[in-house]
N, C-alpha and C. Protein backbone atom coordinates (compact mmCIF):
# COMPACT_ATOMS: atom_id res chain seq x y z
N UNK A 1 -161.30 48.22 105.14
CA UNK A 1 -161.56 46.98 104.45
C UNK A 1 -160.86 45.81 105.12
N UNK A 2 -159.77 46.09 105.64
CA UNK A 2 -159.29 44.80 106.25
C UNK A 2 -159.20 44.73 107.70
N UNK A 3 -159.71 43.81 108.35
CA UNK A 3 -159.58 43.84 110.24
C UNK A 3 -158.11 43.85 110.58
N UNK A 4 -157.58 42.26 109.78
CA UNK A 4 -156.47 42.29 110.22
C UNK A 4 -155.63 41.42 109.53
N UNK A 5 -154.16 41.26 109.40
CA UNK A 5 -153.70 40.15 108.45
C UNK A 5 -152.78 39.51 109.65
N UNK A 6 -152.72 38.08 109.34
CA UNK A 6 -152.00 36.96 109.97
C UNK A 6 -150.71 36.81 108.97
N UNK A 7 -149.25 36.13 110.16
CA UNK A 7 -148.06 36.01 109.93
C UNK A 7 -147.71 35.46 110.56
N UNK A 8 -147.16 33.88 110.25
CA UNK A 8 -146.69 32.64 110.44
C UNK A 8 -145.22 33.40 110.71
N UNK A 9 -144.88 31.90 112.26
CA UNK A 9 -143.70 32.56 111.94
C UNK A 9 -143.10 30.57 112.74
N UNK A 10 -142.07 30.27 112.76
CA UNK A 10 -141.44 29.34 113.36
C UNK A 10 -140.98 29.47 114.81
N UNK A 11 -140.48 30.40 114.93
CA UNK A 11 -139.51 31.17 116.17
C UNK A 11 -140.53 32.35 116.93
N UNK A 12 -141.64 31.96 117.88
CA UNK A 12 -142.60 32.74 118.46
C UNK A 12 -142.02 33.52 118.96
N UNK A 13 -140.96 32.78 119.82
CA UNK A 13 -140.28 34.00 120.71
C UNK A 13 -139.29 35.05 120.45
N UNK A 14 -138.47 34.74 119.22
CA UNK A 14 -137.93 35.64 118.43
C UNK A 14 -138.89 36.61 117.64
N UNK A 15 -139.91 36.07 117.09
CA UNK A 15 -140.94 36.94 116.21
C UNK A 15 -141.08 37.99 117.19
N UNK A 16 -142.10 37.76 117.98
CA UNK A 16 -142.78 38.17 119.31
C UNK A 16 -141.53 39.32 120.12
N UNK A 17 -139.89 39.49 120.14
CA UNK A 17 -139.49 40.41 120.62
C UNK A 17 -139.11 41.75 119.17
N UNK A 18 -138.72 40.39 117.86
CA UNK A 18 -138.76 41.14 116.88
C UNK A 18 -140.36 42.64 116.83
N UNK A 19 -140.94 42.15 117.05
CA UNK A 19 -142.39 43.03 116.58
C UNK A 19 -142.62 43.48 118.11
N UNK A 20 -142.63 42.88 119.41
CA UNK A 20 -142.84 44.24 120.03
C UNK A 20 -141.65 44.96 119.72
N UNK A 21 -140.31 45.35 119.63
CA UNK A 21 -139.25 46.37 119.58
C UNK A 21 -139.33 47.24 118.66
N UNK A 22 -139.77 45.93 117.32
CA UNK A 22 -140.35 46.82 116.01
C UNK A 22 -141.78 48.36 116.07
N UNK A 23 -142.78 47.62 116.30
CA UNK A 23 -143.59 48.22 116.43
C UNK A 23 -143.68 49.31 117.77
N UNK A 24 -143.06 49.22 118.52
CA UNK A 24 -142.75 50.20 119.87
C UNK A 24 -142.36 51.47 119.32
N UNK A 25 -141.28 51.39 117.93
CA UNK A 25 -141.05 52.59 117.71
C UNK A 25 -142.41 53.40 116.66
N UNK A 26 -142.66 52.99 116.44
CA UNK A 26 -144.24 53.71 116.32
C UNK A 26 -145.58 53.94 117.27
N UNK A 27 -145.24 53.04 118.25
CA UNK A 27 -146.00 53.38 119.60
C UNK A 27 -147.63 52.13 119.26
N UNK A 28 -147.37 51.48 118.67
CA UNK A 28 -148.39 50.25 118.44
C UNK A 28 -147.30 49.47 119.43
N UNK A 29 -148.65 49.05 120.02
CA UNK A 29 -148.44 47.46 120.94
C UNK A 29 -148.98 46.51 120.61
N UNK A 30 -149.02 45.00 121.71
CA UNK A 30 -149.84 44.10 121.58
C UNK A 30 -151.20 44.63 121.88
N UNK A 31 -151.99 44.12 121.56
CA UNK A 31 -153.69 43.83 122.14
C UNK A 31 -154.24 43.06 122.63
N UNK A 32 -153.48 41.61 121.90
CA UNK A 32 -154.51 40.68 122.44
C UNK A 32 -153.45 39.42 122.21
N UNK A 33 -153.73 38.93 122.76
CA UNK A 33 -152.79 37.26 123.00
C UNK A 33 -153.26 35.64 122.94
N UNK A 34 -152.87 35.28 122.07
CA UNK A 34 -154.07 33.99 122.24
C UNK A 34 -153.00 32.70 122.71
N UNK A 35 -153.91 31.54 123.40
CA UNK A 35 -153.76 30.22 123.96
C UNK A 35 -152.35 29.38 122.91
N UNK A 36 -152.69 29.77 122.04
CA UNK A 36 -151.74 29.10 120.86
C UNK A 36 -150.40 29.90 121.21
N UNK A 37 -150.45 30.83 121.86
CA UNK A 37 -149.37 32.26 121.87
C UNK A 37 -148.68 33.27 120.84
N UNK A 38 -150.05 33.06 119.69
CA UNK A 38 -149.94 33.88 118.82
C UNK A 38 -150.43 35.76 119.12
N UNK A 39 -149.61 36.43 118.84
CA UNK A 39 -150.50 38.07 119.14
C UNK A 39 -150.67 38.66 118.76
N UNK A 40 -151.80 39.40 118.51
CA UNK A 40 -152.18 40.39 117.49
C UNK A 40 -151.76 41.82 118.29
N UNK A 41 -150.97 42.74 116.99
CA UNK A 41 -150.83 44.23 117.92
C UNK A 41 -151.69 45.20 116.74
N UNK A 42 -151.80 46.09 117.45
CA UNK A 42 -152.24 47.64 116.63
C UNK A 42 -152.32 48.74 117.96
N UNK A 43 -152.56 49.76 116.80
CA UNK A 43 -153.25 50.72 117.26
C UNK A 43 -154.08 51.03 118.39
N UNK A 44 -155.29 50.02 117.73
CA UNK A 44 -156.89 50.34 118.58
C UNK A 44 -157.53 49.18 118.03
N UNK A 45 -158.70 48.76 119.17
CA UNK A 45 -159.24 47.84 118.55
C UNK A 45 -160.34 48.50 117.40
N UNK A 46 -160.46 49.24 116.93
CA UNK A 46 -161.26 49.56 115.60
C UNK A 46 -160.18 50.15 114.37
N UNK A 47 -158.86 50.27 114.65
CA UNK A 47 -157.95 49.76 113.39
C UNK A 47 -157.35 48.98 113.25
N UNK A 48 -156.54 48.29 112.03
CA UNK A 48 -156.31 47.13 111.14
C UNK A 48 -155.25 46.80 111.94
N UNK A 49 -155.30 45.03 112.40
CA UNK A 49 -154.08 44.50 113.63
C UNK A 49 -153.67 43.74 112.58
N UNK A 50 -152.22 43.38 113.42
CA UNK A 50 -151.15 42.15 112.16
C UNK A 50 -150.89 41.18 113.54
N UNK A 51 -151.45 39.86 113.40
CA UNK A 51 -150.75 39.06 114.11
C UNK A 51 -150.32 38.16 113.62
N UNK A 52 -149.02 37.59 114.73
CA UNK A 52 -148.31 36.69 114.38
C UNK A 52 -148.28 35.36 115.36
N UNK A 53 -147.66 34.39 114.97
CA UNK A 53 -148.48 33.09 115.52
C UNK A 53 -147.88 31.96 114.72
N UNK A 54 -147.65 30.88 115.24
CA UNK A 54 -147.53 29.64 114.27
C UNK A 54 -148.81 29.15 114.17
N UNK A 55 -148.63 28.36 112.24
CA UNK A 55 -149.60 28.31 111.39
C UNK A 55 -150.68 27.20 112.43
N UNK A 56 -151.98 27.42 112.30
CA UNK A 56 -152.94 26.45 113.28
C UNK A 56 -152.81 25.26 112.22
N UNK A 57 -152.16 24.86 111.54
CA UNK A 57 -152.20 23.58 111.08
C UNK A 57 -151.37 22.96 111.72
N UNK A 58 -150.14 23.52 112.54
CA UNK A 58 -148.84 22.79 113.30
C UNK A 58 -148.07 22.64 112.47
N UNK A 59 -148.35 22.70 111.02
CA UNK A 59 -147.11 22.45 109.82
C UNK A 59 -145.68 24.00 110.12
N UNK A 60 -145.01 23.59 108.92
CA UNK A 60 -143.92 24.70 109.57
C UNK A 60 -144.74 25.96 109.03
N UNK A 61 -144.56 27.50 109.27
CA UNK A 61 -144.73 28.39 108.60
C UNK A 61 -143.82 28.48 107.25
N UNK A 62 -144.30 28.97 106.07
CA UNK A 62 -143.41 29.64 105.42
C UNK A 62 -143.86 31.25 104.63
N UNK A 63 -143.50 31.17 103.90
CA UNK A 63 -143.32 32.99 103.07
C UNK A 63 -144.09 32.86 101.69
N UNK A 64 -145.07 33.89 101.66
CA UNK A 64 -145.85 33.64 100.06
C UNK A 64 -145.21 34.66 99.27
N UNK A 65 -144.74 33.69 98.57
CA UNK A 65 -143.81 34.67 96.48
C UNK A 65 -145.59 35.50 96.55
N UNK A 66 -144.70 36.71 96.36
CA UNK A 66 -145.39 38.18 95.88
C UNK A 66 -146.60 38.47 97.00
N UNK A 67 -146.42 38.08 98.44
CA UNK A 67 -147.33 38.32 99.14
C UNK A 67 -146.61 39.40 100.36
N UNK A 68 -147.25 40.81 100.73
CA UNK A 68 -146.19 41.71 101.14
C UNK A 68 -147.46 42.56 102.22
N UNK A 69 -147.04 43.17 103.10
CA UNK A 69 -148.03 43.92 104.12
C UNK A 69 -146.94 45.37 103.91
N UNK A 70 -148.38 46.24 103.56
CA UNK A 70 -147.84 47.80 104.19
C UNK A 70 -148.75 48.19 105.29
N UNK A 71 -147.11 49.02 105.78
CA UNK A 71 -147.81 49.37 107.00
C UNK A 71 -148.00 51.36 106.95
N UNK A 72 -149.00 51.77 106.46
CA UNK A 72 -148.82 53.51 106.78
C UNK A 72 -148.49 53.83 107.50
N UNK A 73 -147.28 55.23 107.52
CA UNK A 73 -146.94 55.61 108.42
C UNK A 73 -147.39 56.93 108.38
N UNK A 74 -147.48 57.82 108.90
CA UNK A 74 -148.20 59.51 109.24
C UNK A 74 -147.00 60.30 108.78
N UNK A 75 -145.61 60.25 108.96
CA UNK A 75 -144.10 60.65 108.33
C UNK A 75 -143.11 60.18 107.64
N UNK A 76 -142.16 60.70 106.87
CA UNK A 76 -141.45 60.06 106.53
C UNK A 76 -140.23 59.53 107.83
N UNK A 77 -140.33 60.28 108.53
CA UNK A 77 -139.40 59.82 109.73
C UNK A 77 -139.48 58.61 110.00
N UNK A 78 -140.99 58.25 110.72
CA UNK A 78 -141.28 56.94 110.68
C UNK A 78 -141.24 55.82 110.06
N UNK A 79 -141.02 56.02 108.59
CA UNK A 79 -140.83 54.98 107.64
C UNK A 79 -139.50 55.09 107.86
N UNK A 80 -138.33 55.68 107.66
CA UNK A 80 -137.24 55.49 108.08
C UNK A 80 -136.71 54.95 109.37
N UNK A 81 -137.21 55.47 110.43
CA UNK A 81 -137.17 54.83 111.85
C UNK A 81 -137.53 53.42 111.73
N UNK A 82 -139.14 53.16 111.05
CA UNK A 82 -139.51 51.47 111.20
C UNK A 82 -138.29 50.69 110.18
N UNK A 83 -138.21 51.00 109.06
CA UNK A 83 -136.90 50.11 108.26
C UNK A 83 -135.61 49.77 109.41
N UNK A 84 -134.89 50.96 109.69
CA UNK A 84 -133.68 51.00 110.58
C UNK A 84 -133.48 50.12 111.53
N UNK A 85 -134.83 50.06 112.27
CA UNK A 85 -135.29 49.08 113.31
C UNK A 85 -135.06 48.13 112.97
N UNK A 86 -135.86 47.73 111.61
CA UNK A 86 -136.12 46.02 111.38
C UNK A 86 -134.57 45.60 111.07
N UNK A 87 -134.19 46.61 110.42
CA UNK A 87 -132.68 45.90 110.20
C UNK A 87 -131.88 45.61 111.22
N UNK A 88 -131.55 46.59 112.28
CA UNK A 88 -131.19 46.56 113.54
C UNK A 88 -131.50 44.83 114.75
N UNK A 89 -133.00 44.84 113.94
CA UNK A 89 -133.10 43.75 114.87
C UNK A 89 -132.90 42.15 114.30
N UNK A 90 -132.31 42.39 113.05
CA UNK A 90 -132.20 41.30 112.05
C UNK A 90 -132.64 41.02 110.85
N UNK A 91 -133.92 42.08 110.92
CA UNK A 91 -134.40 41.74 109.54
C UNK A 91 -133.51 42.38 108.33
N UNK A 92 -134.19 41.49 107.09
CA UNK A 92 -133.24 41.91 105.52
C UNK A 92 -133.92 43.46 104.83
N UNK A 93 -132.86 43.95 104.41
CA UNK A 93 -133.63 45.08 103.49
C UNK A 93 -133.66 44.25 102.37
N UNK A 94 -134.72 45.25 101.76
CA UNK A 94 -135.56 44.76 100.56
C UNK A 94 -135.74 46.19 99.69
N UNK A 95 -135.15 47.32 100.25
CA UNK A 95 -134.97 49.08 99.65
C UNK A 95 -135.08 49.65 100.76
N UNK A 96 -133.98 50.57 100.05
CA UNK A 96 -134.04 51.73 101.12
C UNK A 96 -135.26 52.48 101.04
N UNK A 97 -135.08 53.42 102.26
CA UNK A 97 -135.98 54.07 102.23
C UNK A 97 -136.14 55.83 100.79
N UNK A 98 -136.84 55.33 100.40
CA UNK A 98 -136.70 56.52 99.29
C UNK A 98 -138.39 56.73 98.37
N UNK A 99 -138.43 57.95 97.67
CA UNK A 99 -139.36 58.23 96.79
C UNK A 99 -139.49 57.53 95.76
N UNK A 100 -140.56 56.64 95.82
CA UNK A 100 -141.05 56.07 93.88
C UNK A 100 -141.80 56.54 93.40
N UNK A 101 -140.84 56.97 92.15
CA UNK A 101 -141.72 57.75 90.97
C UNK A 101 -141.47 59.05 91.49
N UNK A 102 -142.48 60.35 91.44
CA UNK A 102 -142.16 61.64 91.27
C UNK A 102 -142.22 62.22 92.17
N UNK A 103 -141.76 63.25 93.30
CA UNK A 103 -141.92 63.74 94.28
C UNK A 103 -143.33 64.75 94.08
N UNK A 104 -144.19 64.96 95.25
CA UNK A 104 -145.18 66.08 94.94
C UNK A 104 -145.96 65.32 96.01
N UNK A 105 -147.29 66.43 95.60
CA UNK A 105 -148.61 65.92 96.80
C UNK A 105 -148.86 64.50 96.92
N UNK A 106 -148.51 63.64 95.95
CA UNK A 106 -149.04 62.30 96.07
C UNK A 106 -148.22 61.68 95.82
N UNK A 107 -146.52 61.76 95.86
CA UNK A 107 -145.58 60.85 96.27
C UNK A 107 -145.33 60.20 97.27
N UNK A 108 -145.03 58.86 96.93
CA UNK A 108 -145.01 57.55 97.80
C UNK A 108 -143.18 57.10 97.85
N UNK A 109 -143.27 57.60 99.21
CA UNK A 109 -141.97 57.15 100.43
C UNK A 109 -142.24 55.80 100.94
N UNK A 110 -141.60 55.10 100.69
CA UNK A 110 -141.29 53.43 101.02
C UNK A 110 -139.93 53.14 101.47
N UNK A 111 -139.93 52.03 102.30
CA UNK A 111 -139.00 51.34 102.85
C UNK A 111 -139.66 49.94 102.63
N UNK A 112 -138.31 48.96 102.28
CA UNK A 112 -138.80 47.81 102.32
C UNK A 112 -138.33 46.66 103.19
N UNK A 113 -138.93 45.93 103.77
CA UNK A 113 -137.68 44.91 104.72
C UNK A 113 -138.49 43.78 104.99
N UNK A 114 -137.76 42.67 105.34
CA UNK A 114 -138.39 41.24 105.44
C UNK A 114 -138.01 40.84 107.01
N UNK A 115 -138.93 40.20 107.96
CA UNK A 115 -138.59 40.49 109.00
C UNK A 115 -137.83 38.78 109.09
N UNK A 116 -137.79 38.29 110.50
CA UNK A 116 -137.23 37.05 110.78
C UNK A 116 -137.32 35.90 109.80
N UNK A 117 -138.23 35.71 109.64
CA UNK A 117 -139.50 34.64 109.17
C UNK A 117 -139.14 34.69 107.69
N UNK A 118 -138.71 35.74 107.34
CA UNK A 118 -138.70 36.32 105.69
C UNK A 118 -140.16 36.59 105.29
N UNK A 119 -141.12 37.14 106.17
CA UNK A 119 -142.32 37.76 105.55
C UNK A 119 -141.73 39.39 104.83
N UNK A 120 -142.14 39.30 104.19
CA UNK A 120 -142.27 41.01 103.53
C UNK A 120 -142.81 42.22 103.83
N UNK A 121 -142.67 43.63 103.94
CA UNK A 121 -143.21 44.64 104.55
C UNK A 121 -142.52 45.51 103.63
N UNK A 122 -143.82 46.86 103.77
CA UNK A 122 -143.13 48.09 103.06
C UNK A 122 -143.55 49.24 104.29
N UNK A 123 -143.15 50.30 104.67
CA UNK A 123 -142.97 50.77 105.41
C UNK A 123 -143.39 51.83 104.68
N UNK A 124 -144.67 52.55 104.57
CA UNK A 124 -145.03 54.39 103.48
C UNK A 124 -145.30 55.26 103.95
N UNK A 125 -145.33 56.23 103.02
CA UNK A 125 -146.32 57.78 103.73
C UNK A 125 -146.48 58.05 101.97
N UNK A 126 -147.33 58.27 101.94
CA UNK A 126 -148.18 58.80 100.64
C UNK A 126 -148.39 60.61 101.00
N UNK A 127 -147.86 61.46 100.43
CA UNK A 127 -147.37 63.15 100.21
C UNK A 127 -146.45 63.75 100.50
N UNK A 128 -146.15 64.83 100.31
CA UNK A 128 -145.35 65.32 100.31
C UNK A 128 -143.92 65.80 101.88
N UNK A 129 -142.87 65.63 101.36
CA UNK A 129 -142.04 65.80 102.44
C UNK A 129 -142.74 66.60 103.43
């Protein structure tokens, strides 16, 4: 359902080492790079990219109250690894990494963290350890 979501940021070049270092440890890169020097990374170009970029209005970027990106992860390792990272590289926690609600086939492992910019992210794996 979604191609891809956009993330304002002030500091391109801080964003831009924040998220490649970030995303490296999951093995997502850039893809694509635009004139403005905003970049979109993922996977593949036929799954869901997050780029970041200052806002095309030229106004400053800022952060939307109750607006948040998850990113699936395939392990819980990985959701732990991506949090650790973000903190490592500056970003704020926002929760540790832990189980909400009940452990079992369809328990949800989250991490939460806000990167440079103070955008929001949750970091999941939906089943079991």
């Amino acid at each position: 359902m979604i191609g891809y979501a956009n993330i304002g940021t002030n500091d391109l070049a801080k964003a831009t080492a924040f998220y490649d270092a970030l995303f490296g440890v999951i093995g997502i890169g850039r893809l694509m790079e635009f004139p403005t020097g905003a970049v979109a990374y993922g996977s593949s170009w036929t799954a869901p990219m997050i780029a970041v970029g200052p806002p095309y209005d030229g106004k400053p970027a800022s952060v939307g109250n109750g607006c948040m990106l998850a990113l699936p992860m395939d392990t819980r390792a990985k959701v732990d690894a991506v949090h650790a990272k973000a903190l490592a590289l500056g970003g704020k926690d926002e929760g540790a990494p832990g189980v909400r609600g009940d452990e079992g086939e369809q328990a949800f492992y989250g991490a939460y963290f806000r990167d440079l910019d103070g955008n929001k992210f949750c970091a999941f794996r939906v089943g079991p350890a």
